[in-house]
N, C-alpha and C. Protein backbone atom coordinates (compact mmCIF):
# COMPACT_ATOMS: atom_id res chain seq x y z
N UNK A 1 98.03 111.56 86.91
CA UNK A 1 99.15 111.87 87.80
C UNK A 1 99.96 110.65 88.20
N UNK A 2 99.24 109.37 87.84
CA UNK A 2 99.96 108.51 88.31
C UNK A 2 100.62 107.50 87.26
N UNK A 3 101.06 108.60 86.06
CA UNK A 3 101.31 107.39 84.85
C UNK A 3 102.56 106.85 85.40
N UNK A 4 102.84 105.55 85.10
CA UNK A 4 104.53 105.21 84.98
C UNK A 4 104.55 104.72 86.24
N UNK A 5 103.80 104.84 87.37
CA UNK A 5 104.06 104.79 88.75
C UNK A 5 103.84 103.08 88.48
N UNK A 6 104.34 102.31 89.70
CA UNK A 6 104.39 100.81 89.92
C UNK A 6 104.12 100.62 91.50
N UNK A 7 103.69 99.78 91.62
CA UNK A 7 103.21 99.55 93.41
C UNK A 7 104.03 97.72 93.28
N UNK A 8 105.00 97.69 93.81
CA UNK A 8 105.81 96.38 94.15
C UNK A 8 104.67 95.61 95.43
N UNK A 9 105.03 95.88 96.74
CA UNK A 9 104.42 95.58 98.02
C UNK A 9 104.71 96.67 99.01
N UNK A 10 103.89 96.79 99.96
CA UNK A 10 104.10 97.32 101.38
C UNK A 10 104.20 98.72 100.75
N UNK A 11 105.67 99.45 100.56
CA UNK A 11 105.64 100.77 100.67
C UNK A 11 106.59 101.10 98.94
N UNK A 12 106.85 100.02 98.52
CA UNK A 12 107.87 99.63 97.13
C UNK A 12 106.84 100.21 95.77
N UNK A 13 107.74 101.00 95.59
CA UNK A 13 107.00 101.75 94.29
C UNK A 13 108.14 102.37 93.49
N UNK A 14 108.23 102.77 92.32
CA UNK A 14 108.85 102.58 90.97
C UNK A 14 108.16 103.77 90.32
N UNK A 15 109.12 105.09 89.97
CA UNK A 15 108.25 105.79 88.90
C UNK A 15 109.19 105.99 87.31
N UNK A 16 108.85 105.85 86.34
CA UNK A 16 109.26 105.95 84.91
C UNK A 16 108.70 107.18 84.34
N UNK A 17 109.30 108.20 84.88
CA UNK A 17 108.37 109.46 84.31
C UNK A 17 109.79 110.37 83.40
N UNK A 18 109.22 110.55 82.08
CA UNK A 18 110.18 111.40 81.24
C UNK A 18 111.34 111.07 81.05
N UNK A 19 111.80 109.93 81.49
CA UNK A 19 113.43 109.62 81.17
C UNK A 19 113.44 108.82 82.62
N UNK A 20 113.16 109.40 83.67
CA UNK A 20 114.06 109.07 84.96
C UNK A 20 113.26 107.56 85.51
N UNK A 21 114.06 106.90 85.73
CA UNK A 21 113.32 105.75 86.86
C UNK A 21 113.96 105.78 88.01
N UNK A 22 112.54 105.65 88.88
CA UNK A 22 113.22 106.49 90.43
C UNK A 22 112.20 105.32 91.34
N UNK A 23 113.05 104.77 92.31
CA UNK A 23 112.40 103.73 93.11
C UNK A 23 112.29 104.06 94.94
N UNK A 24 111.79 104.00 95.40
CA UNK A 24 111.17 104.11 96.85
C UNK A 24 111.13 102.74 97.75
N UNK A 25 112.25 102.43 98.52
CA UNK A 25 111.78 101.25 99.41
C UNK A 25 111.69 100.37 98.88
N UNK A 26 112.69 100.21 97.94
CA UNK A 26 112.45 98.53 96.38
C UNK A 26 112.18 97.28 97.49
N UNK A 27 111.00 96.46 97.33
CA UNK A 27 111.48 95.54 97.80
C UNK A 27 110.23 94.46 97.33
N UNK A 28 110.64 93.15 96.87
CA UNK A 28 109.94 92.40 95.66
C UNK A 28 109.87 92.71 94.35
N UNK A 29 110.78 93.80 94.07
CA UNK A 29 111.04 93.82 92.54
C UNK A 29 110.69 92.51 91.30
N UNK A 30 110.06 92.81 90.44
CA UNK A 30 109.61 91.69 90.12
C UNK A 30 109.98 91.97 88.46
N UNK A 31 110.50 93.42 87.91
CA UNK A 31 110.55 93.81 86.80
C UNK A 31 111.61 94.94 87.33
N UNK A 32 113.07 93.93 86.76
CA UNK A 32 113.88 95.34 87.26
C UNK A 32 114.82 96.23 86.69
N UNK A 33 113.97 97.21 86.33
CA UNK A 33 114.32 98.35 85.47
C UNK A 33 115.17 98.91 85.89
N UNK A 34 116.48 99.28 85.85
CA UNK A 34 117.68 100.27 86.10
C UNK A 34 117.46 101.12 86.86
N UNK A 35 117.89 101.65 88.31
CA UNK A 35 116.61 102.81 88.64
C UNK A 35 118.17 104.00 88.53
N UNK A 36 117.81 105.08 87.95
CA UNK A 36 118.89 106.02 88.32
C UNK A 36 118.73 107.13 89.80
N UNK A 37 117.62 106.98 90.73
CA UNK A 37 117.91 107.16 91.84
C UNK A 37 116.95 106.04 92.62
N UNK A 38 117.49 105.72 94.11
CA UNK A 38 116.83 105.08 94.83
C UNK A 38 116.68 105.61 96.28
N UNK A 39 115.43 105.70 96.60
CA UNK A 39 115.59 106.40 97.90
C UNK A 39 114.80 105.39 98.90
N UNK A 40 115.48 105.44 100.41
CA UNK A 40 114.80 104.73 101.25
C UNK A 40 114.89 105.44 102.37
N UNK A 41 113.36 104.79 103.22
CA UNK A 41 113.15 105.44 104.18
C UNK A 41 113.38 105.44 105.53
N UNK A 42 114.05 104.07 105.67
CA UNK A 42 114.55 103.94 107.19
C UNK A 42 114.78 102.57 106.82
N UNK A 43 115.46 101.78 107.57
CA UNK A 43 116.53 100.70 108.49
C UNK A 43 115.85 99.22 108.13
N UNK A 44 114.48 99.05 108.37
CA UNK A 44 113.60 98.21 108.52
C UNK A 44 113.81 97.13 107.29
N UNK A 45 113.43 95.84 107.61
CA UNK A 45 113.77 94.77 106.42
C UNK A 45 112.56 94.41 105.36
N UNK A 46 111.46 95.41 105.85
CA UNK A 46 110.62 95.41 104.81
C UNK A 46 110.42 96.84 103.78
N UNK A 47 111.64 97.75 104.30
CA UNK A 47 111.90 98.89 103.42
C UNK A 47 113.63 98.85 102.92
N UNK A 48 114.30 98.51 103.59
CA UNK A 48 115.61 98.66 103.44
C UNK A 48 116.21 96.97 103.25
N UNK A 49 116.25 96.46 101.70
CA UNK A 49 116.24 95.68 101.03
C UNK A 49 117.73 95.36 100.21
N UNK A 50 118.38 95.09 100.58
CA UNK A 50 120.41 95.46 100.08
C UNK A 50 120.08 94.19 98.69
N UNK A 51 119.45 93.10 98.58
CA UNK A 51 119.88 92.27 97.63
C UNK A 51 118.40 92.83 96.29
N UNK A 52 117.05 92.97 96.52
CA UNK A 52 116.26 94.25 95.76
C UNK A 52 117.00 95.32 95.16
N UNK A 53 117.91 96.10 95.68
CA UNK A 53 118.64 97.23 95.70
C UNK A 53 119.61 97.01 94.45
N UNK A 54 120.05 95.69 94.63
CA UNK A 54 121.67 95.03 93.84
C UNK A 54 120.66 95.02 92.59
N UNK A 55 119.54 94.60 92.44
CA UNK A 55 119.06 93.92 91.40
C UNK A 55 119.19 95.30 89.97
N UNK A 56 118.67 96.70 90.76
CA UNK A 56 118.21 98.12 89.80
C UNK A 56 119.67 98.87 90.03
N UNK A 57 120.38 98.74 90.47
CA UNK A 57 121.38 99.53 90.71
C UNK A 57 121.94 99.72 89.58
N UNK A 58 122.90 100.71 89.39
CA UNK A 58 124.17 100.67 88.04
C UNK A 58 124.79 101.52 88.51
N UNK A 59 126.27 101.59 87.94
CA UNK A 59 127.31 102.62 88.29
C UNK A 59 126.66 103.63 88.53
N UNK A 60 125.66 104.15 87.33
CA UNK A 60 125.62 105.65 87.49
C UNK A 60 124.32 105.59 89.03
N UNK A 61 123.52 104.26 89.47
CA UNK A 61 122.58 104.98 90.34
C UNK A 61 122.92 105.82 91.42
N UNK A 62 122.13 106.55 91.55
CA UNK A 62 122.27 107.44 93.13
C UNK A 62 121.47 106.95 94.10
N UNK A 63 122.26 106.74 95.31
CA UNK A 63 121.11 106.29 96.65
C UNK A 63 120.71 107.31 97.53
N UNK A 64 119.92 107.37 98.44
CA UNK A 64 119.85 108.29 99.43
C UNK A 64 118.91 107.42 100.34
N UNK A 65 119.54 107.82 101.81
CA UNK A 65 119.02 107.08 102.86
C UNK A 65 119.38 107.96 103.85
N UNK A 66 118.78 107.42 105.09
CA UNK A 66 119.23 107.96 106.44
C UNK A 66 120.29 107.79 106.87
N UNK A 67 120.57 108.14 107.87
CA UNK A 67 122.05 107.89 108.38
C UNK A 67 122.48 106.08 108.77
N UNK A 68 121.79 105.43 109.02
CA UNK A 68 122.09 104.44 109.46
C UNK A 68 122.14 103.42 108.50
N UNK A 69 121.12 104.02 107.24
CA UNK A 69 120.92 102.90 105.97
C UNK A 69 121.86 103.36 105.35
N UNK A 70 122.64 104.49 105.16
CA UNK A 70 123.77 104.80 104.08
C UNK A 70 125.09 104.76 104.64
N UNK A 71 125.04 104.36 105.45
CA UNK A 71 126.64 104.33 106.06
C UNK A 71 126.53 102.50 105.70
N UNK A 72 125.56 101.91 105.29
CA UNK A 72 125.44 100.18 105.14
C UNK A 72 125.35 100.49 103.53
N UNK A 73 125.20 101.24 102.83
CA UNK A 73 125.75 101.42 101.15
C UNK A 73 126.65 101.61 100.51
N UNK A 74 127.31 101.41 99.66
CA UNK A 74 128.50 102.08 98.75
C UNK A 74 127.70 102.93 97.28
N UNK A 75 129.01 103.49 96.98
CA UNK A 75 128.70 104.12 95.46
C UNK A 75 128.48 105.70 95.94
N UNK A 76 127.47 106.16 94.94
CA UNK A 76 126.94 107.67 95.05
C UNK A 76 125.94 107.97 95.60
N UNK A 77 126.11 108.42 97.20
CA UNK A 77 125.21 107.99 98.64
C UNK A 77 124.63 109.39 99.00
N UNK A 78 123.85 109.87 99.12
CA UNK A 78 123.43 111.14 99.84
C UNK A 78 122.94 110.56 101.69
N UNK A 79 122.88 111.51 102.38
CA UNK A 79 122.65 110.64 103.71
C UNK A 79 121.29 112.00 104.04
N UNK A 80 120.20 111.18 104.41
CA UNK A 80 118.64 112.05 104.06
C UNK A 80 118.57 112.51 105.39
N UNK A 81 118.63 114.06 105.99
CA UNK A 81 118.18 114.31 107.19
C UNK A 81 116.71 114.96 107.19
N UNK A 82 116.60 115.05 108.33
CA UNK A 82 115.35 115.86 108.74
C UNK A 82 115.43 117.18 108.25
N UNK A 83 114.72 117.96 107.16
CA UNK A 83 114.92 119.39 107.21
C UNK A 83 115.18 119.67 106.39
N UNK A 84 116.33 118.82 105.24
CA UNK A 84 117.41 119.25 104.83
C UNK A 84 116.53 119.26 103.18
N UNK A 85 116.91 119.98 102.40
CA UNK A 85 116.38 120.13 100.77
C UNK A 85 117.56 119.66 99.89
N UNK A 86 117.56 119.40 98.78
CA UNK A 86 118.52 118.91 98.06
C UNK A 86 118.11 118.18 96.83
N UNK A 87 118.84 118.52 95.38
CA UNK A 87 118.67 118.02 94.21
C UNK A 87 119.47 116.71 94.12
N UNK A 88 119.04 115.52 93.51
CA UNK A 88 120.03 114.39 93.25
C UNK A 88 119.28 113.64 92.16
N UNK A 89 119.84 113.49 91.36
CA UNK A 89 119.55 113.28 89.20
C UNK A 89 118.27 112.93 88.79
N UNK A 90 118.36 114.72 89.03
CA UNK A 90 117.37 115.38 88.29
C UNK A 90 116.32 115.12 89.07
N UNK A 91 115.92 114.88 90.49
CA UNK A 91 114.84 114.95 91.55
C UNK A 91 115.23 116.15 92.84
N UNK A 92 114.11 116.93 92.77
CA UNK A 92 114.31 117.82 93.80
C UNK A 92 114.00 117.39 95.29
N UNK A 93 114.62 116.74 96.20
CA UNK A 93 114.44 116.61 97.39
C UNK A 93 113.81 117.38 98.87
N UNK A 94 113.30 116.74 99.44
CA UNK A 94 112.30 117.73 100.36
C UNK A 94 112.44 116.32 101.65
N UNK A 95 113.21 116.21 102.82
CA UNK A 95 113.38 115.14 103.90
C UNK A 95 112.61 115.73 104.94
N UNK A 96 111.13 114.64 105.09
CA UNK A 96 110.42 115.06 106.02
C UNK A 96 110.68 114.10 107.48
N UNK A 97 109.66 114.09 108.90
CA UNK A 97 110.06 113.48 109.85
C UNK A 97 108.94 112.40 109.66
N UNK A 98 109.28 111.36 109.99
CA UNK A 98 108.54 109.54 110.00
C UNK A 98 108.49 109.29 111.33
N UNK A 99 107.80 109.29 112.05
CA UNK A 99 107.95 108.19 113.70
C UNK A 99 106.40 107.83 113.92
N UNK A 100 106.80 107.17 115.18
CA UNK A 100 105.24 107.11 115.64
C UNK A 100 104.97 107.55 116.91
N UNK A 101 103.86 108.33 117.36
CA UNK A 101 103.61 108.75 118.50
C UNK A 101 102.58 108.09 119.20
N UNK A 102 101.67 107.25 118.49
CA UNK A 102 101.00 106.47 119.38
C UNK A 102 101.54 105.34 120.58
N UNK A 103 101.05 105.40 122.01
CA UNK A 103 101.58 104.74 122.55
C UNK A 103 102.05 103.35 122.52
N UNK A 104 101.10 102.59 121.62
CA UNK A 104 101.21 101.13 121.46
C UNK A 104 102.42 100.58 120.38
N UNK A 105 102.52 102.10 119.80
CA UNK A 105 103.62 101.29 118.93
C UNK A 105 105.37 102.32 118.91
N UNK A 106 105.34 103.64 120.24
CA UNK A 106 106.55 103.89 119.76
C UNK A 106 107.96 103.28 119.71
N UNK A 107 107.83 101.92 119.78
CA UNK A 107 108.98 101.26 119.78
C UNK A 107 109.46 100.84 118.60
N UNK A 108 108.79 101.04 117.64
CA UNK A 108 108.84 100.33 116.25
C UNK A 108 109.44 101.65 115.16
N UNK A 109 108.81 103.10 115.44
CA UNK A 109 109.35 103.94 114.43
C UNK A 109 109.89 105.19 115.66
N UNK A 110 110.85 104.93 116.56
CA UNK A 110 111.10 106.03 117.77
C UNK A 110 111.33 107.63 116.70
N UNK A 111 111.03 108.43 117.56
CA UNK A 111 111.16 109.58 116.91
C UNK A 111 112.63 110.08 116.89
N UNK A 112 113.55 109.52 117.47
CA UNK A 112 115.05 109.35 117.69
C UNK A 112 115.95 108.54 116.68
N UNK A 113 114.98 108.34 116.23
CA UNK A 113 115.95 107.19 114.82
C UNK A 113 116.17 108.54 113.37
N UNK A 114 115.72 109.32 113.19
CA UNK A 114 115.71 110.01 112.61
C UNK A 114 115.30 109.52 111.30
N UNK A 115 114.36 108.81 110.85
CA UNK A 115 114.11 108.34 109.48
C UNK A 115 113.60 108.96 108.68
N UNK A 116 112.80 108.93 107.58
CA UNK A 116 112.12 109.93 107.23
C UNK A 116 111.11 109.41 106.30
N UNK A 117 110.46 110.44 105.61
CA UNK A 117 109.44 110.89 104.18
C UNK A 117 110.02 111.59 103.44
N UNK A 118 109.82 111.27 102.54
CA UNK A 118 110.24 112.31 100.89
C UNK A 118 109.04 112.88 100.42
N UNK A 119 109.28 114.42 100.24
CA UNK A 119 108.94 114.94 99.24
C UNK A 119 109.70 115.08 98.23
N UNK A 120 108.95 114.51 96.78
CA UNK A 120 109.79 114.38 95.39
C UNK A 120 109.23 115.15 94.42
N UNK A 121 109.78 116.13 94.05
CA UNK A 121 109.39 116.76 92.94
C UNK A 121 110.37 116.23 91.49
N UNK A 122 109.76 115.75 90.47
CA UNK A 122 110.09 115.46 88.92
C UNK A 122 109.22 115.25 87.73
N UNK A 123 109.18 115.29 86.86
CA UNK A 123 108.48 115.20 86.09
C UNK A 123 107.17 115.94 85.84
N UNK A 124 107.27 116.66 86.50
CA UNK A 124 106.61 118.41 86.66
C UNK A 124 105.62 118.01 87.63
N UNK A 125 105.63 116.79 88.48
CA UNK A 125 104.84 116.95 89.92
C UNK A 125 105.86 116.84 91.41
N UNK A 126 104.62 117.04 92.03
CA UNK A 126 105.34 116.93 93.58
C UNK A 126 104.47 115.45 93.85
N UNK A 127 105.44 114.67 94.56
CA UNK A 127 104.87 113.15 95.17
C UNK A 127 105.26 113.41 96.50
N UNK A 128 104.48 112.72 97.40
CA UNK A 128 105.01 112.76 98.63
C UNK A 128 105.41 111.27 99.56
N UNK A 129 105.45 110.43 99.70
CA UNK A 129 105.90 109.26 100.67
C UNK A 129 106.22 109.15 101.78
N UNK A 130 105.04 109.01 102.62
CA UNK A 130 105.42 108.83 103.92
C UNK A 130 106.41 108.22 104.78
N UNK A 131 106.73 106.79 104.17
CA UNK A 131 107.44 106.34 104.59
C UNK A 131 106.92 105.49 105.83
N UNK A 132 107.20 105.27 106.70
CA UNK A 132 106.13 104.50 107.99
C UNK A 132 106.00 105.67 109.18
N UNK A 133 105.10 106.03 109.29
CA UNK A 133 104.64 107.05 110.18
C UNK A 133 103.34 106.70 111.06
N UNK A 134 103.39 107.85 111.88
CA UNK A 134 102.32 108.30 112.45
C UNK A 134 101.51 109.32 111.87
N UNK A 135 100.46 109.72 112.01
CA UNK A 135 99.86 111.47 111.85
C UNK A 135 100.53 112.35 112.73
N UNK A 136 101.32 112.74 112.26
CA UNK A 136 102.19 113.92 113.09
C UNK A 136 102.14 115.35 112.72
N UNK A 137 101.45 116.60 113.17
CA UNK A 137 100.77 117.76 112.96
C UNK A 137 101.77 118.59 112.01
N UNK A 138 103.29 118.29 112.23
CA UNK A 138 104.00 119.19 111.53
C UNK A 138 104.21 118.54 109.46
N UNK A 139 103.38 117.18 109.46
CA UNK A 139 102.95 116.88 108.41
C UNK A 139 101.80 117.49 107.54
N UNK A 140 100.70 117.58 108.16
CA UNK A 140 99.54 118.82 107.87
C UNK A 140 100.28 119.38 106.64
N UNK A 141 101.38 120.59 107.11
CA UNK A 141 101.38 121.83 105.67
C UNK A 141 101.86 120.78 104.61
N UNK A 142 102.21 119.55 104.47
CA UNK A 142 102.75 119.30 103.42
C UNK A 142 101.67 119.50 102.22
N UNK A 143 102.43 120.02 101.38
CA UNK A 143 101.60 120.31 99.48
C UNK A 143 102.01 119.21 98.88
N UNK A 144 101.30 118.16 97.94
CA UNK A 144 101.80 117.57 97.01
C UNK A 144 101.02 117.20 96.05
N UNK A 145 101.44 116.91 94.83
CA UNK A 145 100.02 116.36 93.75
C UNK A 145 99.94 115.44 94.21
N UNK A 146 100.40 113.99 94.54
CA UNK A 146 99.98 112.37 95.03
C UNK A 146 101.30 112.69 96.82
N UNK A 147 99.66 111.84 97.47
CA UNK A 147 100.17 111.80 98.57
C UNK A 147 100.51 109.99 98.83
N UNK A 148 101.40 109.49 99.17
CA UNK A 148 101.37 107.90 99.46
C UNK A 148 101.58 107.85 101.05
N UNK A 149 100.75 106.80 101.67
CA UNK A 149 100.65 107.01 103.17
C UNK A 149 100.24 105.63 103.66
N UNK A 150 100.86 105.12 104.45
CA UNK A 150 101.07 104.25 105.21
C UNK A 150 99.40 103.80 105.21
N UNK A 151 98.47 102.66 105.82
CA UNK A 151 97.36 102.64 105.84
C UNK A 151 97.16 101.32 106.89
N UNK A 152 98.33 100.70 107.05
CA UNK A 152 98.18 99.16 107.52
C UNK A 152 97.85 98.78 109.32
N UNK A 153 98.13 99.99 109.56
CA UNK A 153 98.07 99.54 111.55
C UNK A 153 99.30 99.27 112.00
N UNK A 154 99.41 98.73 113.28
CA UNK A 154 99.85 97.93 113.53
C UNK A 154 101.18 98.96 114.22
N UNK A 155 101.99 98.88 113.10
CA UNK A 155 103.25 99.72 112.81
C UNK A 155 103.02 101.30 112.31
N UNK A 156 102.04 101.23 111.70
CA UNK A 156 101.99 102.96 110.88
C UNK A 156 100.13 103.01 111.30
N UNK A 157 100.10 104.46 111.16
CA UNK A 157 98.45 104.39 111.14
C UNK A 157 98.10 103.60 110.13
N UNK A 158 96.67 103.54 110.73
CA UNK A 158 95.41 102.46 110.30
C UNK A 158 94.84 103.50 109.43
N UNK A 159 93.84 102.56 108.16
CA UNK A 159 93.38 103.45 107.15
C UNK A 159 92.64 104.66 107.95
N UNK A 160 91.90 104.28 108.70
CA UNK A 160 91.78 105.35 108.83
C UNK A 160 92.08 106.82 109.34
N UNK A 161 93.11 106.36 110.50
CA UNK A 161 94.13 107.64 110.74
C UNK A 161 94.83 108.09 109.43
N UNK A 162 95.06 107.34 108.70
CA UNK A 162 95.96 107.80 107.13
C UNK A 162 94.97 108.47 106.84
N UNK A 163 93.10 108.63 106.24
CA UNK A 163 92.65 109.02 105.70
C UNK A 163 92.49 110.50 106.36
N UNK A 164 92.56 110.73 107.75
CA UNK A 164 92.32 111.74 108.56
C UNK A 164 93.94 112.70 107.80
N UNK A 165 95.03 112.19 108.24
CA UNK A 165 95.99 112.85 107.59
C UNK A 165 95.81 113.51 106.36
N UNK A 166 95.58 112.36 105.20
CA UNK A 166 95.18 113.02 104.09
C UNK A 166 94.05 113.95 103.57
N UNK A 167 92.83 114.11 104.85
CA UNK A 167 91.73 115.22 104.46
C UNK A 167 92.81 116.22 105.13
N UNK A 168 93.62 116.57 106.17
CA UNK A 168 94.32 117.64 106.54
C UNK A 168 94.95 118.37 105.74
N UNK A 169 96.04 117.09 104.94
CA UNK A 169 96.80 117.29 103.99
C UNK A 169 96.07 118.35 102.65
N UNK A 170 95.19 117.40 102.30
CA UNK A 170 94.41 117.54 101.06
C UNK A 170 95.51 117.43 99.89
N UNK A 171 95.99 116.47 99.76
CA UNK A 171 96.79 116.47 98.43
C UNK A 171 95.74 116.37 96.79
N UNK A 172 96.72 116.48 95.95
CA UNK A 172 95.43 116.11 94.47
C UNK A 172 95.06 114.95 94.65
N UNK A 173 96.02 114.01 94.88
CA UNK A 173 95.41 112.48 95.21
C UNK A 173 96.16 111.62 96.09
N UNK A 174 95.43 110.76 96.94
CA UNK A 174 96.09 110.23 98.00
C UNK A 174 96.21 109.06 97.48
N UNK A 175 97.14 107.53 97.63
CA UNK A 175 97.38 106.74 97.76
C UNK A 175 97.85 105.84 99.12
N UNK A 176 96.69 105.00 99.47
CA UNK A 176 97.25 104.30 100.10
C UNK A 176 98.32 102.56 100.37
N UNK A 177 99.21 102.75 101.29
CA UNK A 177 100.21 101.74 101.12
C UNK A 177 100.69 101.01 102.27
N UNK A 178 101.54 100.10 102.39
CA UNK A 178 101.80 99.44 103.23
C UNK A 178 100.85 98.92 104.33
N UNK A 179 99.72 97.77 103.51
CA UNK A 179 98.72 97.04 104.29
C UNK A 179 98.82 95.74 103.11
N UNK A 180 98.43 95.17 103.95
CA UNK A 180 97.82 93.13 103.27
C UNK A 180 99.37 92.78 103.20
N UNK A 181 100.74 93.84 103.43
CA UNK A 181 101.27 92.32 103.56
C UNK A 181 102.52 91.92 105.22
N UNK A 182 102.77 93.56 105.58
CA UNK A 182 103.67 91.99 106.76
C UNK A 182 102.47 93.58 107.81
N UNK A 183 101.69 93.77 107.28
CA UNK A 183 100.30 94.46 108.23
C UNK A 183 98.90 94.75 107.73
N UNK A 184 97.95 94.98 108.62
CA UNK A 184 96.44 95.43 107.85
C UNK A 184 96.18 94.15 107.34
N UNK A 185 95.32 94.72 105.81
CA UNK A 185 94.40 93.71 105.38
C UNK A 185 94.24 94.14 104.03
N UNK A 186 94.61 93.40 102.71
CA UNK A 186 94.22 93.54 101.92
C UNK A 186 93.03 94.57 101.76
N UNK A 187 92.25 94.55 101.97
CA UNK A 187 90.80 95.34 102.14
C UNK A 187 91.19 97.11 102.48
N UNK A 188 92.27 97.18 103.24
CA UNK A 188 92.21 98.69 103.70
C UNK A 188 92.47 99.45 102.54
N UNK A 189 92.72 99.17 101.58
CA UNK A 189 92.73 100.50 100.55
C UNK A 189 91.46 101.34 100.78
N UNK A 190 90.54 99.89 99.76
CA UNK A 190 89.33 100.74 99.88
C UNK A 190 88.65 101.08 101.24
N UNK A 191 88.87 100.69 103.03
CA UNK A 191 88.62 101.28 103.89
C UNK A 191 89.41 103.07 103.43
N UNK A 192 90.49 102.81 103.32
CA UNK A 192 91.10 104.20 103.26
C UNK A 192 90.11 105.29 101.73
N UNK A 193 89.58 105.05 101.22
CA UNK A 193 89.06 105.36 100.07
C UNK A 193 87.67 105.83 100.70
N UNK A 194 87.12 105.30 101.34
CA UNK A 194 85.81 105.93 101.74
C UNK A 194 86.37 106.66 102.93
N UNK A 195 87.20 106.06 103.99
CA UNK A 195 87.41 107.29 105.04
C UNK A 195 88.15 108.58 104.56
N UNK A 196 88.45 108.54 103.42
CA UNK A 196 89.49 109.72 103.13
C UNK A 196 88.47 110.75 102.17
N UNK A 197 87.23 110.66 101.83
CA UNK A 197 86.55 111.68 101.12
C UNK A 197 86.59 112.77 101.69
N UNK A 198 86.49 113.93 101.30
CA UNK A 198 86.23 114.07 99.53
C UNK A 198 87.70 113.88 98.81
N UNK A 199 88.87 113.67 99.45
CA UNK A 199 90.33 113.79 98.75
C UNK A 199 90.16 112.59 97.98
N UNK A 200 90.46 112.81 97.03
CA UNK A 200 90.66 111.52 96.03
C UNK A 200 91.39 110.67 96.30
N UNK A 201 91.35 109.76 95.55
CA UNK A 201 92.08 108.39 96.48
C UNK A 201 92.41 107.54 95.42
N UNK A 202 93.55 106.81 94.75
CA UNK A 202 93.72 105.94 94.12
C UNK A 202 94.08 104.60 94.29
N UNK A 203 93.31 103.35 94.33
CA UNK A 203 93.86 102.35 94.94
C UNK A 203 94.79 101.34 94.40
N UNK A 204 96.37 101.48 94.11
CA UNK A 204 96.75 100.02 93.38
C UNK A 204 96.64 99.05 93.67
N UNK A 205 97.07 98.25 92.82
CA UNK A 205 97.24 96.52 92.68
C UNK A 205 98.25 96.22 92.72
N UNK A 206 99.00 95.81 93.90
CA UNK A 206 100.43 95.75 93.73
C UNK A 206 100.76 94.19 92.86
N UNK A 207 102.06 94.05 92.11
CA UNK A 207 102.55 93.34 91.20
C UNK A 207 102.57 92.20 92.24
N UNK A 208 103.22 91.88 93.32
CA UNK A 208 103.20 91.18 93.93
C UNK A 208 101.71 90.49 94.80
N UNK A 209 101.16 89.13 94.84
CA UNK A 209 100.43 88.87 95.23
C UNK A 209 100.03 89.58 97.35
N UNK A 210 98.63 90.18 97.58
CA UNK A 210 98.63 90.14 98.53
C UNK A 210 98.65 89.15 99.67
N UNK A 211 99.94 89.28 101.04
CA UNK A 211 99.54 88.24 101.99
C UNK A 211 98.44 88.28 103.00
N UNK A 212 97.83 89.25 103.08
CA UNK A 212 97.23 89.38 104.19
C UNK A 212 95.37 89.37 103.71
N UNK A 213 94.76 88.33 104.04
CA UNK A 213 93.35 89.16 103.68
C UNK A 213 92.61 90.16 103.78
């Protein structure tokens, strides 16, 4: 399920499935393949990357962002709300809600910023991307073959609140992301890998060296 897929850093991932290259939160691009859509998940300078972005772009790419990251883009822009469904080349769109509700950190993802998660259906699966979140209950029904989910603390749940999400969830396979480098610890994959049984769990190696031990 996870051929073609690429893990950059933090939440930066790359899929090459059947024709399409489709990128998530580019940021440390290190191999940069043309992407013909790019989607991001909110505002932040470790997801929303303008000179990463320049590197995969081409006339024909399509972007999609939130309201605040696409009004800062040019070209062929979709603007990602809460709710909203929508096809853009050749990916079926699904804009879920991203914040955080724990007390210690709602200042960092307010539930008022309106950012989001993608659900992506192409290449005859559904992916899902959290994006930087909390465990938030109206996440639960999400269906997807690969779930990708925040794991680092700090800013997003800790592996193991991610792993709690993902036994709720139960996707075909979970991936965890955004830890060892501007949060967590190198190490939380595999924390997230044993707290997340029986859901399967795949851990990458991102291209980029980890900062965090």
């Amino acid at each position: 399920m996870l051929e073609g897929v690429t893990w950059f850093r933090n939440s930066s991932f790359r899929w090459q499935v059947e024709g399409l290259t489709v990128y998530v939160d580019p940021w440390g691009i290190d191999d940069a393949s043309p992407a013909d859509v790019i989607f991001v998940t909110h505002a932040h300078d470790d997801h929303f990357v303008p000179e990463d972005i320049e590197k995969i772009r081409t006339d024909r790419t399509k972007l999609v962002g939130p309201k605040d990251v696409a009004k800062e883009l040019s070209g062929d822009v979709t603007v990602a709300a809460r709710g909203e469904a929508f096809e853009v080349g050749g990916v079926k769109v699904q804009c879920v809600p991203a914040y955080n509700v724990a007390e210690e950190r709602l200042e960092f993802h307010p539930d008022a910023s309106g950012w989001v998660g993608y659900i992506l259906e192409f290449g005859g699966r559904v992916y899902y991307h959290a994006g930087d979140t909390d465990h938030l209950p109206e996440l639960e029904s999400i269906r997807s073959d690969v779930a990708f989910l925040p794991a680092g603390g700090k800013f997003t749940m800790d592996a193991q609140q991610a792993a709690g999400l993902a036994k709720a969830m139960k996707p075909g396979l979970a991936v965890p992301m955004h830890y060892g480098f501007v949060s967590g610890s190198s190490k939380d994959g595999e924390t997230f890998r044993g707290a997340a049984a029986p859901v399967p769990v795949h851990v990458f190696e991102p291209t980029n060296q980890f900062e965090r031990p």
